[in-house]
PDB file of N, CA and C in Angstrom:
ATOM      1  N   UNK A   1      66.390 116.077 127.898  1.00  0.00           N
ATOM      2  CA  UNK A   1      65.086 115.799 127.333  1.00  0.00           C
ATOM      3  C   UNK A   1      64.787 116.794 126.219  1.00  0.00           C
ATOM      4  N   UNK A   2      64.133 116.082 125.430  1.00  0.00           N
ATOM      5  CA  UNK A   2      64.188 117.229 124.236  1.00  0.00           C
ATOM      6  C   UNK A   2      62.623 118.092 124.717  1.00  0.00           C
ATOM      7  N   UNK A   3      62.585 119.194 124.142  1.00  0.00           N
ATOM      8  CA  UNK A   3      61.760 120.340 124.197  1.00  0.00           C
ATOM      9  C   UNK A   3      60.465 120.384 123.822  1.00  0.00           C
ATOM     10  N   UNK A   4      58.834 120.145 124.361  1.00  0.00           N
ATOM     11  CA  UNK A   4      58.141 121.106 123.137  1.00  0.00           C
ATOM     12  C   UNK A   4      57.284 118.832 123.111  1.00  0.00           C
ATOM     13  N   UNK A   5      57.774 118.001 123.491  1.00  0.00           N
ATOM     14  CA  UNK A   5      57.410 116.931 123.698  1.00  0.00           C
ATOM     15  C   UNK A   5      56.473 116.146 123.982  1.00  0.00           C
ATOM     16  N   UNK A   6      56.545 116.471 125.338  1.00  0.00           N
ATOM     17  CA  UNK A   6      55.527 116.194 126.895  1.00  0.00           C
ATOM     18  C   UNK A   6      54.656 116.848 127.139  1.00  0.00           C
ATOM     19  N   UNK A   7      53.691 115.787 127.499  1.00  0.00           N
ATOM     20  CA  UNK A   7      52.071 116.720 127.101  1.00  0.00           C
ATOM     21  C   UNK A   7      52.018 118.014 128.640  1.00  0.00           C
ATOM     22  N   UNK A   8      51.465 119.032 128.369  1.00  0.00           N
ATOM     23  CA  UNK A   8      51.905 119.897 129.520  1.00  0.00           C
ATOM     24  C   UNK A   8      50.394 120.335 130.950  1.00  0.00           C
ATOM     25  N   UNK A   9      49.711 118.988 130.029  1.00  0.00           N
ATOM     26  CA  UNK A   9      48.608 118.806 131.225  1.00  0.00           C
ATOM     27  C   UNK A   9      48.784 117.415 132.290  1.00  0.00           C
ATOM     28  N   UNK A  10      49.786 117.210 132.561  1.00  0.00           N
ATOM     29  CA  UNK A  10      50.598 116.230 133.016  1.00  0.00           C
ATOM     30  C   UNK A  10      49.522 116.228 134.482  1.00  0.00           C
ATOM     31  N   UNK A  11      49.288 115.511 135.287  1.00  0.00           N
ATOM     32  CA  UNK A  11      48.992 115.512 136.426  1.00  0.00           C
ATOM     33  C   UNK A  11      49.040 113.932 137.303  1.00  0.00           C
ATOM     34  N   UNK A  12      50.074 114.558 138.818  1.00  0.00           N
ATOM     35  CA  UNK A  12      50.197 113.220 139.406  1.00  0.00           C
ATOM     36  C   UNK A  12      49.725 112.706 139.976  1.00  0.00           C
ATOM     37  N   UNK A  13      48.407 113.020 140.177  1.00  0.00           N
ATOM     38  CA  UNK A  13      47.085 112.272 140.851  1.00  0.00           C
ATOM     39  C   UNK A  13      45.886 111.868 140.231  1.00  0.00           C
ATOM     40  N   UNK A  14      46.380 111.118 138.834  1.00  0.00           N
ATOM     41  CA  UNK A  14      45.365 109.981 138.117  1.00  0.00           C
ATOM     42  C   UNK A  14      44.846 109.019 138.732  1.00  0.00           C
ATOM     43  N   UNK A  15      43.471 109.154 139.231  1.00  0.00           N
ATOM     44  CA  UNK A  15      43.210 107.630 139.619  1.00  0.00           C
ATOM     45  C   UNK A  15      42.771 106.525 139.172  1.00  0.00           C
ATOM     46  N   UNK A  16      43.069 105.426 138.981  1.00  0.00           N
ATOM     47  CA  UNK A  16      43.126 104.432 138.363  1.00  0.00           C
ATOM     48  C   UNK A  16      41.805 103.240 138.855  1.00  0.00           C
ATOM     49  N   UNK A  17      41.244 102.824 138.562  1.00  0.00           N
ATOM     50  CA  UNK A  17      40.195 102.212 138.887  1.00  0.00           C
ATOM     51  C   UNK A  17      39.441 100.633 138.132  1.00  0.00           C
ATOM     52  N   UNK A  18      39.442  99.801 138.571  1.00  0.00           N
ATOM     53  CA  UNK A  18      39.515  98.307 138.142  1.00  0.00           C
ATOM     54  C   UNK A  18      38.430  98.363 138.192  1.00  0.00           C
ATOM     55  N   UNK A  19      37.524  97.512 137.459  1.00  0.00           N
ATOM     56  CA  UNK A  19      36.326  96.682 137.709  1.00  0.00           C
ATOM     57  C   UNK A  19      36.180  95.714 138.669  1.00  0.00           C
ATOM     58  N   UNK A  20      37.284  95.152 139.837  1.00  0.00           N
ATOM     59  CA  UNK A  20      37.118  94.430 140.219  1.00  0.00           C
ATOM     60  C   UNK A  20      36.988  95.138 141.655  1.00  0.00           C
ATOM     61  N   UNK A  21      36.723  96.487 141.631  1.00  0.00           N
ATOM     62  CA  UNK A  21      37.183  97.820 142.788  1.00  0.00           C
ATOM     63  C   UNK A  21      38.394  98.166 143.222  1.00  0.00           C
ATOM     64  N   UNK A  22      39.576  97.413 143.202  1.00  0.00           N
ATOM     65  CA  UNK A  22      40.798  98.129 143.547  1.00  0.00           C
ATOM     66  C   UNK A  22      41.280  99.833 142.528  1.00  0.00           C
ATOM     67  N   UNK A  23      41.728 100.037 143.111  1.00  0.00           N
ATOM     68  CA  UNK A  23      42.186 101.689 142.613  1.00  0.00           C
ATOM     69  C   UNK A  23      43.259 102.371 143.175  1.00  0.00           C
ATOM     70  N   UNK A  24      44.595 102.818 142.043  1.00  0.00           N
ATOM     71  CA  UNK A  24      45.622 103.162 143.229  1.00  0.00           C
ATOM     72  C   UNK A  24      45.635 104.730 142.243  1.00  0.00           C
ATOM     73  N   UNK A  25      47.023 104.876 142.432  1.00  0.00           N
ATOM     74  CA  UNK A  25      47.093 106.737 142.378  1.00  0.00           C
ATOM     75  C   UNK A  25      48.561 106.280 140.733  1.00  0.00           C
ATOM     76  N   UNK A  26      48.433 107.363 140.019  1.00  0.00           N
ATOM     77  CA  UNK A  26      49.327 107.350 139.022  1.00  0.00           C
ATOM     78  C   UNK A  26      49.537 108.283 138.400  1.00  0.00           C
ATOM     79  N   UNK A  27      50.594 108.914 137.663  1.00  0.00           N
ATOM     80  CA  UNK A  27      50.185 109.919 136.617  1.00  0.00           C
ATOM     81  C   UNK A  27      49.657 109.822 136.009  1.00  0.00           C
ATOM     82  N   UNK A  28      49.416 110.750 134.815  1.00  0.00           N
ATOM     83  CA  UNK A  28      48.656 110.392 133.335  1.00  0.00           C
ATOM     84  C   UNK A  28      48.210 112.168 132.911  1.00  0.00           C
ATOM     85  N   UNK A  29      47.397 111.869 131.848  1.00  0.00           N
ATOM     86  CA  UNK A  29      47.205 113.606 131.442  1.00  0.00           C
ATOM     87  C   UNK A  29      45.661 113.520 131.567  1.00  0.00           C
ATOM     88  N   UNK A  30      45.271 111.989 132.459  1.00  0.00           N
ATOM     89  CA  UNK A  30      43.324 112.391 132.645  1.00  0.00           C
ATOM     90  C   UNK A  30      43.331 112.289 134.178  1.00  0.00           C
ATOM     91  N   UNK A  31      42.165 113.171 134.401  1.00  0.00           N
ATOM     92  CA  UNK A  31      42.209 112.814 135.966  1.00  0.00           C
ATOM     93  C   UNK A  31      42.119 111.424 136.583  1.00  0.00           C
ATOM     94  N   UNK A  32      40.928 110.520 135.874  1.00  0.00           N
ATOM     95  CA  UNK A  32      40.534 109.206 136.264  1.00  0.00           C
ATOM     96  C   UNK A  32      40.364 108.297 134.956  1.00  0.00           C
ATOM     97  N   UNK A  33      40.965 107.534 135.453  1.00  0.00           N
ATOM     98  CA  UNK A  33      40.998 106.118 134.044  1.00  0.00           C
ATOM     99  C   UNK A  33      40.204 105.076 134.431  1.00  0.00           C
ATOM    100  N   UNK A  34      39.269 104.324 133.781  1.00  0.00           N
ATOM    101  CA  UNK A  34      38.617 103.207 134.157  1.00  0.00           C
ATOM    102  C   UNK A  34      39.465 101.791 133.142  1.00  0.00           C
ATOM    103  N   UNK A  35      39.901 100.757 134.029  1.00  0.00           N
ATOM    104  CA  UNK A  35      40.525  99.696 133.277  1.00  0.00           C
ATOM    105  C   UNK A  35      39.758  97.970 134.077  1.00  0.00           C
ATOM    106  N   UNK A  36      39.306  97.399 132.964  1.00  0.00           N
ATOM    107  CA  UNK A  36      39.067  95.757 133.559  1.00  0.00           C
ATOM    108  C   UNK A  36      39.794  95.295 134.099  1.00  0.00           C
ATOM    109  N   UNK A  37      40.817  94.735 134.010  1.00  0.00           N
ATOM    110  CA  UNK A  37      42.201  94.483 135.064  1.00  0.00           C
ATOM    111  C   UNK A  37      43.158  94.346 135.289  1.00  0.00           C
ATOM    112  N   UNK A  38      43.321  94.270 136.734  1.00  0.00           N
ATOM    113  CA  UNK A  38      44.872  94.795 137.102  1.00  0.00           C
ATOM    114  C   UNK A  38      45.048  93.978 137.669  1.00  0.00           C
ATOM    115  N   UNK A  39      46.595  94.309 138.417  1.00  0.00           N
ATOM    116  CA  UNK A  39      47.384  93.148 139.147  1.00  0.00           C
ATOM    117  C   UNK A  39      46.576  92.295 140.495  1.00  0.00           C
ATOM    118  N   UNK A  40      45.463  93.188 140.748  1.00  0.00           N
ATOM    119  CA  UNK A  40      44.784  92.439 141.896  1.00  0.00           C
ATOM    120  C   UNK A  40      43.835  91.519 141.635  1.00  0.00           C
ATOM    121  N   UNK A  41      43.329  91.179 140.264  1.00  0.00           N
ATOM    122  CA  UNK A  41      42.217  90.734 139.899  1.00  0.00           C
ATOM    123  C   UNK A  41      42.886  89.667 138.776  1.00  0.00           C
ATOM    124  N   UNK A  42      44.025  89.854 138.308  1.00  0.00           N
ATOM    125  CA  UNK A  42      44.846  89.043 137.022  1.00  0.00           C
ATOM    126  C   UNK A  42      45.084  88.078 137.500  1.00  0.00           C
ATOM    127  N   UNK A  43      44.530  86.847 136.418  1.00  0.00           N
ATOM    128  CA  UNK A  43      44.853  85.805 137.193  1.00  0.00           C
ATOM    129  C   UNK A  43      46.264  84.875 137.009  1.00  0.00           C
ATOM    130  N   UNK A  44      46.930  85.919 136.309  1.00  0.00           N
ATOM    131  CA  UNK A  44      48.971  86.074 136.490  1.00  0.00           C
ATOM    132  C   UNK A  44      49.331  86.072 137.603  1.00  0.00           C
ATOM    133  N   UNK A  45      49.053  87.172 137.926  1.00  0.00           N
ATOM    134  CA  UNK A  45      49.744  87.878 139.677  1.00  0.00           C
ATOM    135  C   UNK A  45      48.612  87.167 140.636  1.00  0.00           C
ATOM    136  N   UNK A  46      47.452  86.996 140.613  1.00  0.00           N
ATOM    137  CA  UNK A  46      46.791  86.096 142.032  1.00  0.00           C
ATOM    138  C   UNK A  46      46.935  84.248 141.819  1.00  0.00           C
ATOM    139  N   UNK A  47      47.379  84.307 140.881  1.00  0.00           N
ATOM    140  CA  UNK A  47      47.620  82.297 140.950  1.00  0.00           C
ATOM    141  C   UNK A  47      46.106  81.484 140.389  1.00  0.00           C
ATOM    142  N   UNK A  48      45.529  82.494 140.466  1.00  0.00           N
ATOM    143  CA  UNK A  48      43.765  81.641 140.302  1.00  0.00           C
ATOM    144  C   UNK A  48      43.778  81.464 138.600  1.00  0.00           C
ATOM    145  N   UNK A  49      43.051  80.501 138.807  1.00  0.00           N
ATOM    146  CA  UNK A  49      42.641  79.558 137.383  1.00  0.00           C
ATOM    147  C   UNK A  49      41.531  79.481 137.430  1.00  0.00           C
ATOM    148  N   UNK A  50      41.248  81.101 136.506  1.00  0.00           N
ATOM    149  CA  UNK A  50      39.601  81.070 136.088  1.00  0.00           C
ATOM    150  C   UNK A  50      39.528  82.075 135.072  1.00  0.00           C
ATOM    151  N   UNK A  51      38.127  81.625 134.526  1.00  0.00           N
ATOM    152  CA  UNK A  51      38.421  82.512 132.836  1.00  0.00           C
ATOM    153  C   UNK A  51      37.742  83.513 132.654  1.00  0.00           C
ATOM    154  N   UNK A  52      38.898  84.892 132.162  1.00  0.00           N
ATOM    155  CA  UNK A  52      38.681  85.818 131.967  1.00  0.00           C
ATOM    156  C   UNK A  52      37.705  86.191 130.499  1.00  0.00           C
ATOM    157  N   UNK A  53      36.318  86.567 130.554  1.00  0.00           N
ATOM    158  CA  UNK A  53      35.963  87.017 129.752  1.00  0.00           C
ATOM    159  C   UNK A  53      35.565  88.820 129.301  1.00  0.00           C
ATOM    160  N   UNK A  54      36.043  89.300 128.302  1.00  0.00           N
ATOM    161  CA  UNK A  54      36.280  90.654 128.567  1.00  0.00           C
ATOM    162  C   UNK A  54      35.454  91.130 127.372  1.00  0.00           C
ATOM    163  N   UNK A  55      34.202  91.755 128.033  1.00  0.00           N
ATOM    164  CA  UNK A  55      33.582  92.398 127.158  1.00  0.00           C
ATOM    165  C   UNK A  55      32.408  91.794 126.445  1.00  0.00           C
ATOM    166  N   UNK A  56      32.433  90.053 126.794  1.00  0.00           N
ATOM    167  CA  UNK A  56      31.657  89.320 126.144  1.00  0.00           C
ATOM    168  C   UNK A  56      31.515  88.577 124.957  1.00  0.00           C
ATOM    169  N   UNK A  57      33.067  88.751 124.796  1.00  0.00           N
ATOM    170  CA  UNK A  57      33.625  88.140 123.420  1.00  0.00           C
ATOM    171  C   UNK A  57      32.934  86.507 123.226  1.00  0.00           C
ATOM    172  N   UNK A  58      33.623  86.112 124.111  1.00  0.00           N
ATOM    173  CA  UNK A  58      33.167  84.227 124.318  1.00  0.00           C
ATOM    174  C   UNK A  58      31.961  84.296 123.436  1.00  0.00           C
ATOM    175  N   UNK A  59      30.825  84.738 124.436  1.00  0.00           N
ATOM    176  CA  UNK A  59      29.331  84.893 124.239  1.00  0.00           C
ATOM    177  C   UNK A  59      29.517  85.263 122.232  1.00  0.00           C
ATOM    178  N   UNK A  60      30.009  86.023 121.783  1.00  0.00           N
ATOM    179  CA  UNK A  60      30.007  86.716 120.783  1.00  0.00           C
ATOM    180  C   UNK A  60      30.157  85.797 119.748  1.00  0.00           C
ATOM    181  N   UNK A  61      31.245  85.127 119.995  1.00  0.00           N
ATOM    182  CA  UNK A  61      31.860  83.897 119.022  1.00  0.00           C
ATOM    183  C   UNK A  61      30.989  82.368 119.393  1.00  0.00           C
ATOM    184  N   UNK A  62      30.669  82.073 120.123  1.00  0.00           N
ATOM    185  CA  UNK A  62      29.656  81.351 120.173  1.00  0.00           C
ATOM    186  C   UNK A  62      28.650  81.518 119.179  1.00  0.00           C
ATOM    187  N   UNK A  63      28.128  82.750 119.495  1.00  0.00           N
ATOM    188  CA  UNK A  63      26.775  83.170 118.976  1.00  0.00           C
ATOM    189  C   UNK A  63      26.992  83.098 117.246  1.00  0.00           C
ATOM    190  N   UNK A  64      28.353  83.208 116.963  1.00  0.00           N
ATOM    191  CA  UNK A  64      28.446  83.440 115.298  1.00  0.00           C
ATOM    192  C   UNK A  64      28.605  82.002 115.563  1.00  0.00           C
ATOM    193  N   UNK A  65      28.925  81.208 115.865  1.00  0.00           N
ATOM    194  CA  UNK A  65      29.612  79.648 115.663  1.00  0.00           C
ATOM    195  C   UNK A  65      27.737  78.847 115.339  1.00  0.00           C
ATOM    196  N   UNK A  66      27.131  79.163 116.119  1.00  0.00           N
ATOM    197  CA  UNK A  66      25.918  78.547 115.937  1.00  0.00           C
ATOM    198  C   UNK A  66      25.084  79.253 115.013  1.00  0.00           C
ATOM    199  N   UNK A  67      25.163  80.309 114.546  1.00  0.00           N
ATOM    200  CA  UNK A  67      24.453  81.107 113.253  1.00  0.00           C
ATOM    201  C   UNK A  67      25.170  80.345 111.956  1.00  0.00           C
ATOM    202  N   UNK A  68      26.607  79.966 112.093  1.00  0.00           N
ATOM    203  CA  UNK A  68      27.450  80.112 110.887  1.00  0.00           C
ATOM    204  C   UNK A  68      26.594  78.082 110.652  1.00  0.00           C
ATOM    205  N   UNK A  69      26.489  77.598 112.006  1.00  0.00           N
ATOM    206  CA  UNK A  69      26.229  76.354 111.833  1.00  0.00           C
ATOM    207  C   UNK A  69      24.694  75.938 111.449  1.00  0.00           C
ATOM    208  N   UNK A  70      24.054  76.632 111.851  1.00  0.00           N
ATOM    209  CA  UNK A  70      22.613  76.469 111.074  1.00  0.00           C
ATOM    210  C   UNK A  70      22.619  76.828 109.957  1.00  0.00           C
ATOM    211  N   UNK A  71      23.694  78.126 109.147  1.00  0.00           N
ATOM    212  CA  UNK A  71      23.535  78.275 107.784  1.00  0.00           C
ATOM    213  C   UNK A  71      24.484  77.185 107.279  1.00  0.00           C
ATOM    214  N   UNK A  72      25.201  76.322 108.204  1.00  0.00           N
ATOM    215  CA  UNK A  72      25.691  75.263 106.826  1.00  0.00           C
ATOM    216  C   UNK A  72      24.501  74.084 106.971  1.00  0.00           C
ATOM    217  N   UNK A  73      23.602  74.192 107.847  1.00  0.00           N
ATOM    218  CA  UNK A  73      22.833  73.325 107.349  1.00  0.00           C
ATOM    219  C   UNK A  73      21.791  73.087 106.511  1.00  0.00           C
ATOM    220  N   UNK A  74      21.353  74.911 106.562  1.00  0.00           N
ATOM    221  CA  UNK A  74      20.097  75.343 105.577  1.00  0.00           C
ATOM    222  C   UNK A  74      20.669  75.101 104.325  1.00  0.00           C
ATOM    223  N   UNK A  75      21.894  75.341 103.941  1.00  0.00           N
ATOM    224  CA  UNK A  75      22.975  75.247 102.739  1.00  0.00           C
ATOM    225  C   UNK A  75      23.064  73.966 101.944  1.00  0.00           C
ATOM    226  N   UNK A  76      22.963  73.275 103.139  1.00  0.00           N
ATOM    227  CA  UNK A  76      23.124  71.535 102.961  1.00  0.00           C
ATOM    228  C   UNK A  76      21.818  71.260 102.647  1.00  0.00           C
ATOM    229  N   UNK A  77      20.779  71.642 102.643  1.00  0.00           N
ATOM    230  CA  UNK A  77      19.604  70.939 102.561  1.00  0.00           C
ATOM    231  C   UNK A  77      19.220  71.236 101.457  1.00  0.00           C
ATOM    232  N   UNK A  78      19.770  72.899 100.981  1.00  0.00           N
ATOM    233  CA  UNK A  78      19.084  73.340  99.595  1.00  0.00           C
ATOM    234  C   UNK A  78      19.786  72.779  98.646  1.00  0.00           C
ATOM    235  N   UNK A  79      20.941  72.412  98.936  1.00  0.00           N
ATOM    236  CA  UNK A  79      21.399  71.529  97.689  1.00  0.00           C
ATOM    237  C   UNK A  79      21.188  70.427  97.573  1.00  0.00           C
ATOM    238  N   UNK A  80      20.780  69.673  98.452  1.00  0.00           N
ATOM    239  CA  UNK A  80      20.351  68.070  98.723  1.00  0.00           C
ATOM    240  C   UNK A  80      18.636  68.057  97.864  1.00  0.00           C
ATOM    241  N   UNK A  81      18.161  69.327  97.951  1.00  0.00           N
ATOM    242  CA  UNK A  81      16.880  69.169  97.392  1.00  0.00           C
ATOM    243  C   UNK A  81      17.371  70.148  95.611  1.00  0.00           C
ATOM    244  N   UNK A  82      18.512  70.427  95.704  1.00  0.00           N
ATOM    245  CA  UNK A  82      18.315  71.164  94.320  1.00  0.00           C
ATOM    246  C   UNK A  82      18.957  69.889  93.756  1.00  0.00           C
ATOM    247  N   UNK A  83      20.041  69.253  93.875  1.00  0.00           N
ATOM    248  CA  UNK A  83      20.267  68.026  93.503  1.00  0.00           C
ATOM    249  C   UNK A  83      19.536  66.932  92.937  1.00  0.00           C
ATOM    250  N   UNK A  84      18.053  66.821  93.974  1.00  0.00           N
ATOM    251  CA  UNK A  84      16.815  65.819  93.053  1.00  0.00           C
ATOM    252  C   UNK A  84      16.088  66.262  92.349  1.00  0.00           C
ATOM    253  N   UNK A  85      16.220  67.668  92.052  1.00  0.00           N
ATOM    254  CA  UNK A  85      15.472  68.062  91.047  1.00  0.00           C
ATOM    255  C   UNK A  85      16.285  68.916  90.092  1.00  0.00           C
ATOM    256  N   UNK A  86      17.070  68.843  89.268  1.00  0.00           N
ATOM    257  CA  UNK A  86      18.278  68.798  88.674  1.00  0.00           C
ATOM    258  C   UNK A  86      17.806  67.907  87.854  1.00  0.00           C
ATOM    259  N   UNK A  87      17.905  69.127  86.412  1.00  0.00           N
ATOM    260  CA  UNK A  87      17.666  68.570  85.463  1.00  0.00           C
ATOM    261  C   UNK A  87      18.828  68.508  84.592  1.00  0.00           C
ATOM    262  N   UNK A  88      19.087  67.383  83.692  1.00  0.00           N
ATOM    263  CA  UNK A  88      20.498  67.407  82.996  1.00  0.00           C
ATOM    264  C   UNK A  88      20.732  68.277  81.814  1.00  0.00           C
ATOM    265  N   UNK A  89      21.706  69.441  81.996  1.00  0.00           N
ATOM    266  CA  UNK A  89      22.228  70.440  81.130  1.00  0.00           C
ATOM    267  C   UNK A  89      22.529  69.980  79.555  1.00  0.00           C
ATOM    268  N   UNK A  90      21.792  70.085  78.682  1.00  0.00           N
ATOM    269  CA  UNK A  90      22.139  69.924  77.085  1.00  0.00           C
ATOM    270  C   UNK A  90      22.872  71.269  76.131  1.00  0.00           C
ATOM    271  N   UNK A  91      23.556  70.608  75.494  1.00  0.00           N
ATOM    272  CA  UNK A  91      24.477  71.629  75.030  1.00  0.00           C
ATOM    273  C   UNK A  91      23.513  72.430  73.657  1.00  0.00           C
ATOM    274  N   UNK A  92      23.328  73.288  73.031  1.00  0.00           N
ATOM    275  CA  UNK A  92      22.444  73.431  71.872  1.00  0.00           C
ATOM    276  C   UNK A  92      22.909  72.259  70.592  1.00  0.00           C
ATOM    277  N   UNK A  93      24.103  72.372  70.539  1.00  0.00           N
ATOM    278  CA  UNK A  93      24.471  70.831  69.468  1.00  0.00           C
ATOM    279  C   UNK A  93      23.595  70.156  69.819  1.00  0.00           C
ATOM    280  N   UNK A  94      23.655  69.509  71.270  1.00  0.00           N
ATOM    281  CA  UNK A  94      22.816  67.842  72.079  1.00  0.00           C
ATOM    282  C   UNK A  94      21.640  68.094  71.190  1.00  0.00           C
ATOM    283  N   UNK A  95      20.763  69.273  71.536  1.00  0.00           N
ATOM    284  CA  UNK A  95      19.689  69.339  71.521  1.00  0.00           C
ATOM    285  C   UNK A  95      19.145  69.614  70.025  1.00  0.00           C
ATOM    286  N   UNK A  96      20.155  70.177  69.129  1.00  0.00           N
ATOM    287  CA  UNK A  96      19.919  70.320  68.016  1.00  0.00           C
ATOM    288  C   UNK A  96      20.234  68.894  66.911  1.00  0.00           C
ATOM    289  N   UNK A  97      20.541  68.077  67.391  1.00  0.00           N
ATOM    290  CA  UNK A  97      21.016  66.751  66.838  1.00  0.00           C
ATOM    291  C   UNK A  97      19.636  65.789  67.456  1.00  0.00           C
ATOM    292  N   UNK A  98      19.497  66.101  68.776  1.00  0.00           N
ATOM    293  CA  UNK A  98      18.084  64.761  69.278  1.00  0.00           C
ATOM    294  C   UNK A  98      16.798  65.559  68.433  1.00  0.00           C
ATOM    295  N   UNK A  99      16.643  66.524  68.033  1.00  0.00           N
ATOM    296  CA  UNK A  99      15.724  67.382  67.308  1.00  0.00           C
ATOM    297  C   UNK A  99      15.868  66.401  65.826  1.00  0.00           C
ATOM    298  N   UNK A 100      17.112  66.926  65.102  1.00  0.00           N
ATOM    299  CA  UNK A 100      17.043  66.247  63.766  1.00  0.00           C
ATOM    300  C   UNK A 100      17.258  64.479  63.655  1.00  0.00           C
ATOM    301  N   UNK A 101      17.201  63.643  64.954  1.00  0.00           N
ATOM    302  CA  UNK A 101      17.134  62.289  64.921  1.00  0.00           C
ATOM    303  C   UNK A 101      15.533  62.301  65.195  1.00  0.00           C
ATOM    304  N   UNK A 102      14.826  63.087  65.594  1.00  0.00           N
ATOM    305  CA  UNK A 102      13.365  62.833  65.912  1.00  0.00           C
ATOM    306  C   UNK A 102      12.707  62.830  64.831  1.00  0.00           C
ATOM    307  N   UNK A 103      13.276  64.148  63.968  1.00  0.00           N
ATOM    308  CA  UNK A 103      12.064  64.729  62.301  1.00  0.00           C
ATOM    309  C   UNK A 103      13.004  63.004  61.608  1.00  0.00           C
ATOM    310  N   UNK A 104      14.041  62.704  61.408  1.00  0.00           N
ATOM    311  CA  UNK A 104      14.169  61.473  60.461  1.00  0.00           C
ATOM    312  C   UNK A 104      13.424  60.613  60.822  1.00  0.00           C
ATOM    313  N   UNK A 105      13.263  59.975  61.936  1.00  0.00           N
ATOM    314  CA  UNK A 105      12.687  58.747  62.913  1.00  0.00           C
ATOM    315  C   UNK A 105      11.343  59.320  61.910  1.00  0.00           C
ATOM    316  N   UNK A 106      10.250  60.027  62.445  1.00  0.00           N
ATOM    317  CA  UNK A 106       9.143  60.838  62.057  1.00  0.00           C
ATOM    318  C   UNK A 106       9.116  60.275  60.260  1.00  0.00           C
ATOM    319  N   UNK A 107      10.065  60.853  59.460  1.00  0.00           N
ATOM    320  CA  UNK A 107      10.030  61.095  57.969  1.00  0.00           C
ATOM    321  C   UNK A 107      10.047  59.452  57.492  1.00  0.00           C
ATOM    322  N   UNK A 108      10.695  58.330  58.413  1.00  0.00           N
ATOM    323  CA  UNK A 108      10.735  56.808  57.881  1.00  0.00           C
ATOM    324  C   UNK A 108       9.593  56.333  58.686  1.00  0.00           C
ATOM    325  N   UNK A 109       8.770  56.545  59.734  1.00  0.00           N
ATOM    326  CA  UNK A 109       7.660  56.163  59.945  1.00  0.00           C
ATOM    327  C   UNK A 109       6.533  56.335  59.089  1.00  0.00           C
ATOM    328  N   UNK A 110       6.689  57.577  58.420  1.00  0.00           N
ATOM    329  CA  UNK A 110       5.894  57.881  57.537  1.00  0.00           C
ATOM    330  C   UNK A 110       6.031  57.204  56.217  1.00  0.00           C
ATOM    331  N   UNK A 111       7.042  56.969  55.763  1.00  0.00           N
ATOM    332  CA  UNK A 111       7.452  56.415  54.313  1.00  0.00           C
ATOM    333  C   UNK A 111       6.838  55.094  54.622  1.00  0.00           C
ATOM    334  N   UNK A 112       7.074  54.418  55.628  1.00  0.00           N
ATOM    335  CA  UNK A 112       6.807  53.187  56.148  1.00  0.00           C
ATOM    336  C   UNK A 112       5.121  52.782  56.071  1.00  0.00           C
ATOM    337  N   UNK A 113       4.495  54.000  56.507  1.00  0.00           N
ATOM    338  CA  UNK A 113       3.247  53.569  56.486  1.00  0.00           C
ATOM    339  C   UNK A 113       2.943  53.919  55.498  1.00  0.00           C
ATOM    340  N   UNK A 114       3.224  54.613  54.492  1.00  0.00           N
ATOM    341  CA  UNK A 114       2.827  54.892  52.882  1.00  0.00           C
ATOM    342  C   UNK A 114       2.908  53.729  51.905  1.00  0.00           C
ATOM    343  N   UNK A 115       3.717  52.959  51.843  1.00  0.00           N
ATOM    344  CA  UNK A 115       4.330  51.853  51.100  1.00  0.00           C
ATOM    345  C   UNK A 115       3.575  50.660  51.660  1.00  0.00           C
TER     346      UNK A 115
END
């Protein structure tokens, strides 16, 4: 074994401790470890078919799944209403050309009623 390695607070009476209460004996370099689960509670090693939620994740992703889904609907609505009121984009040419068809229109109405 090489030298200078291995932690030298080594101790062989770690106890190990489940959330589900089982607890056996182990090494380690802490006295007591707390872990969610182990072979007595896994539902690998006991055969049971039931769902592990750890920490509350499920709950977590849910909770974004229905936030993320009301903002695609607030999303959906503001464009459904920016859509009917949407006005059509003119280029300055557009607008500088329906300008000088208005003053001519204007300049032969006038000639028109002069004559």
């Amino acid at each position: 074994m090489k030298q200078g390695i291995h932690p030298s607070n080594w101790q062989h009476d770690c106890v190990v401790t489940c959330s589900c209460g089982n607890s056996f004996l182990t090494g380690g370099i802490k006295k007591a470890v707390q872990i969610d689960i182990c072979s007595a509670c896994h539902p690998f090693f006991t055969g049971e078919m039931r769902f592990v939620d750890r920490q509350g994740r499920v709950d977590k992703f849910q909770k974004k799944m229905q936030l993320a889904q009301a903002a695609a609907t607030a999303a959906a609505a503001k464009t459904k209403k920016a859509t009917k009121t949407k006005v059509e984009n003119k280029s300055y040419k557009q607008i500088l050309v329906e300008q000088q068809s208005e003053l001519k229109a204007k300049k032969q109405a006038e000639t028109v009623a002069e004559n």
